[in-house]
C-alpha atoms as a PDB file:
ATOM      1  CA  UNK A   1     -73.203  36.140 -49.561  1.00  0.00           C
ATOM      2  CA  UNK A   2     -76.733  37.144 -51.689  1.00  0.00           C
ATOM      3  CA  UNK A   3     -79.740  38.747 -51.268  1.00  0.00           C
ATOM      4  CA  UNK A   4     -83.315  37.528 -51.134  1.00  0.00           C
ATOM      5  CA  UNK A   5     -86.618  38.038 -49.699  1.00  0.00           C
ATOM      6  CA  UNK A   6     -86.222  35.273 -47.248  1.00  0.00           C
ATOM      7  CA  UNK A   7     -88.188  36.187 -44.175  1.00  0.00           C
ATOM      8  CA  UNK A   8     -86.405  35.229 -41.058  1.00  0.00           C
ATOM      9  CA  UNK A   9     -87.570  35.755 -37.089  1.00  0.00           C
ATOM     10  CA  UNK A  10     -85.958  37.204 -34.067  1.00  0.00           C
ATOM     11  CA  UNK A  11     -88.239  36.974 -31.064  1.00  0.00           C
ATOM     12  CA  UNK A  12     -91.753  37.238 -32.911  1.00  0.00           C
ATOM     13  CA  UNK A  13     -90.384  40.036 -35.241  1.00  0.00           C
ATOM     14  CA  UNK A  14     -90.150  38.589 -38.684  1.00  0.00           C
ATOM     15  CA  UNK A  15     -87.482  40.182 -41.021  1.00  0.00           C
ATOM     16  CA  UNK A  16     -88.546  40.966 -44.470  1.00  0.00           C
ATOM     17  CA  UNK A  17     -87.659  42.935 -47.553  1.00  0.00           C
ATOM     18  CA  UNK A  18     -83.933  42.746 -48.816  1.00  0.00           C
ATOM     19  CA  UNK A  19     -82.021  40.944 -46.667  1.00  0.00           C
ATOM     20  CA  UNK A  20     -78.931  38.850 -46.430  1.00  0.00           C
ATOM     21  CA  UNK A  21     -78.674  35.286 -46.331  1.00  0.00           C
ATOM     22  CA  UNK A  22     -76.429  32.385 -45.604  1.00  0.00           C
ATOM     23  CA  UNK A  23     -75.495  29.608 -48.005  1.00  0.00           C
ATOM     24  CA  UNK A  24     -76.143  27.734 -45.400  1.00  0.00           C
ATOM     25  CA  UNK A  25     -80.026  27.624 -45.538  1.00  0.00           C
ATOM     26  CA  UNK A  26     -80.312  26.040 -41.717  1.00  0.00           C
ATOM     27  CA  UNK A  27     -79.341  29.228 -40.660  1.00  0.00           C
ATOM     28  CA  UNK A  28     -82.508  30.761 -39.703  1.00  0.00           C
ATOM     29  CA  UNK A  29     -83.556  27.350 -37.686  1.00  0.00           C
ATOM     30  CA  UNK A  30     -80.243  27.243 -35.993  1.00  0.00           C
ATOM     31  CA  UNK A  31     -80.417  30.920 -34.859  1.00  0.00           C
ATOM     32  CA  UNK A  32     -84.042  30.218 -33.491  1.00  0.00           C
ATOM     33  CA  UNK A  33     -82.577  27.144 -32.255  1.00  0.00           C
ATOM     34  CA  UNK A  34     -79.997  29.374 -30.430  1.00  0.00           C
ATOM     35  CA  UNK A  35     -82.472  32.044 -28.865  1.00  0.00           C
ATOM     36  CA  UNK A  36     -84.008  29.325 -27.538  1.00  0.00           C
ATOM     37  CA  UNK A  37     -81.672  27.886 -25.736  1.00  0.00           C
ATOM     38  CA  UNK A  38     -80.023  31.286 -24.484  1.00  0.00           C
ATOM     39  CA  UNK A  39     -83.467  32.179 -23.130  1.00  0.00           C
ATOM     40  CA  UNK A  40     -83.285  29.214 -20.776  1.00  0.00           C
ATOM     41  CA  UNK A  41     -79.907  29.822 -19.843  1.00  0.00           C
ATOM     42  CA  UNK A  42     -80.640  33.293 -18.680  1.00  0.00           C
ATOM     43  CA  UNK A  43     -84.305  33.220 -17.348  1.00  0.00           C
ATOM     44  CA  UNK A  44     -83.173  33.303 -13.655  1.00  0.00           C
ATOM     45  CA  UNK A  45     -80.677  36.243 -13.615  1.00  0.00           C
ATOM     46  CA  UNK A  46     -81.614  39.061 -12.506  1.00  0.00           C
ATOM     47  CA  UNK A  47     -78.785  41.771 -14.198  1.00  0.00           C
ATOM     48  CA  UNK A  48     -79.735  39.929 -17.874  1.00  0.00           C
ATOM     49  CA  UNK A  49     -82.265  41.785 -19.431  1.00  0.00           C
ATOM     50  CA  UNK A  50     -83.700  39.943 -22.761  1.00  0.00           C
ATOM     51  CA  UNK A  51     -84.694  41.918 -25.184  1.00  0.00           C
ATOM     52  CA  UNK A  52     -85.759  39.630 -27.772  1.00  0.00           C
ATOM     53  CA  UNK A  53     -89.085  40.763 -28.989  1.00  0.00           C
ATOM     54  CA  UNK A  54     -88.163  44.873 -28.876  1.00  0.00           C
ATOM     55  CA  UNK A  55     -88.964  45.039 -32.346  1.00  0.00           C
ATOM     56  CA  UNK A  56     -92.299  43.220 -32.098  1.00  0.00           C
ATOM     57  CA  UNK A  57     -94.843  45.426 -34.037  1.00  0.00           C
ATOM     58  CA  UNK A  58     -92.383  47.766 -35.682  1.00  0.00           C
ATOM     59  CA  UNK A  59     -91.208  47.828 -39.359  1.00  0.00           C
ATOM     60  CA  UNK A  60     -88.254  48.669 -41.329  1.00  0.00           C
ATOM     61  CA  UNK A  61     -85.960  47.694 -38.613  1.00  0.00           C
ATOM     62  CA  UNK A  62     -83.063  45.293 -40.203  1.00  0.00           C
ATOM     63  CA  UNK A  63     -81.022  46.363 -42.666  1.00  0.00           C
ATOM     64  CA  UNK A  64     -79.550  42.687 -43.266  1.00  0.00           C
ATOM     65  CA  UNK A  65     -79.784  39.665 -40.538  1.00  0.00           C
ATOM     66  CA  UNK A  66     -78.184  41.607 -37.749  1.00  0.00           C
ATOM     67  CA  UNK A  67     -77.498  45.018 -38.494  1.00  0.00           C
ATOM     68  CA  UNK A  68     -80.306  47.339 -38.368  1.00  0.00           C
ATOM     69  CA  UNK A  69     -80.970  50.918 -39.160  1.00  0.00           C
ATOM     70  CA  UNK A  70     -81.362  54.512 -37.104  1.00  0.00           C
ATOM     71  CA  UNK A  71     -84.734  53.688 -35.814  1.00  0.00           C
ATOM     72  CA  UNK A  72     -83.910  50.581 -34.388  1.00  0.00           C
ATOM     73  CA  UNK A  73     -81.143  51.545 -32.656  1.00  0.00           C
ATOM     74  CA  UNK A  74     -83.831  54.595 -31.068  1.00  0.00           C
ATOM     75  CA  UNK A  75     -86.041  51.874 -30.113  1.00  0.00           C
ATOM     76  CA  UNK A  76     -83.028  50.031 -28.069  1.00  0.00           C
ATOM     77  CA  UNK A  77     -81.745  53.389 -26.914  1.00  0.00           C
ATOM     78  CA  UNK A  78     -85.294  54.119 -25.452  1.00  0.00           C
ATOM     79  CA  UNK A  79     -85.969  50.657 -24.191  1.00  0.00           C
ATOM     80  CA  UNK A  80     -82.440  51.004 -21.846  1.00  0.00           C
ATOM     81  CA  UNK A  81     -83.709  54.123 -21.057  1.00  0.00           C
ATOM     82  CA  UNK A  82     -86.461  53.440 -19.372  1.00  0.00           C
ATOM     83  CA  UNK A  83     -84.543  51.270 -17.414  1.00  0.00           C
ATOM     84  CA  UNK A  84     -81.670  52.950 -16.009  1.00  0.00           C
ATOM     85  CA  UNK A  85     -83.680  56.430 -16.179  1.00  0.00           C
ATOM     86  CA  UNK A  86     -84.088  55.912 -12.267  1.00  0.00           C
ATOM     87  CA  UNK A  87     -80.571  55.668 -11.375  1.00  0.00           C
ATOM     88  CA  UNK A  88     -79.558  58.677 -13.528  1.00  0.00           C
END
């Protein structure tokens, strides 16, 4: 496990900064790889909602390659919201 200023992408959000990184240096292709592929897999149901690009335009969002910090999870919080705000 190290550190490095590796930038790395989740939807079109691009990770920067201090972050962590794999020995294995695939690993941002194979995630990318993986999104892509889970996208497909879930385009046609209905009670999957994707939330891939959340974080487009924001910063400061990941505090390492899948853990992020308090803002981010108020961006998801609000995003979930919005959607189940109906049924409340």
């Amino acid at each position: 496990m190290g550190y490095s200023t590796t930038k790395y992408v989740y939807g079109d959000y691009k990770i920067t900064g201090l972050e962590y990184t794999s020995k294995d240096k695939e690993y941002p292709h194979k995630i990318r790889k993986w999104y892509e592929e889970v996208k497909k897999l879930i385009e046609d149901k209905k009670y999957i909602i994707d939330f891939t690009n959340i974080y487009n335009g924001h910063k400061n969002i990941y505090w390492d390659t899948c853990h992020i910090y308090k803002n981010g999870n108020r961006i998801m919080a609000e995003s979930v919201y919005q959607l189940i705000k109906d049924v409340l």
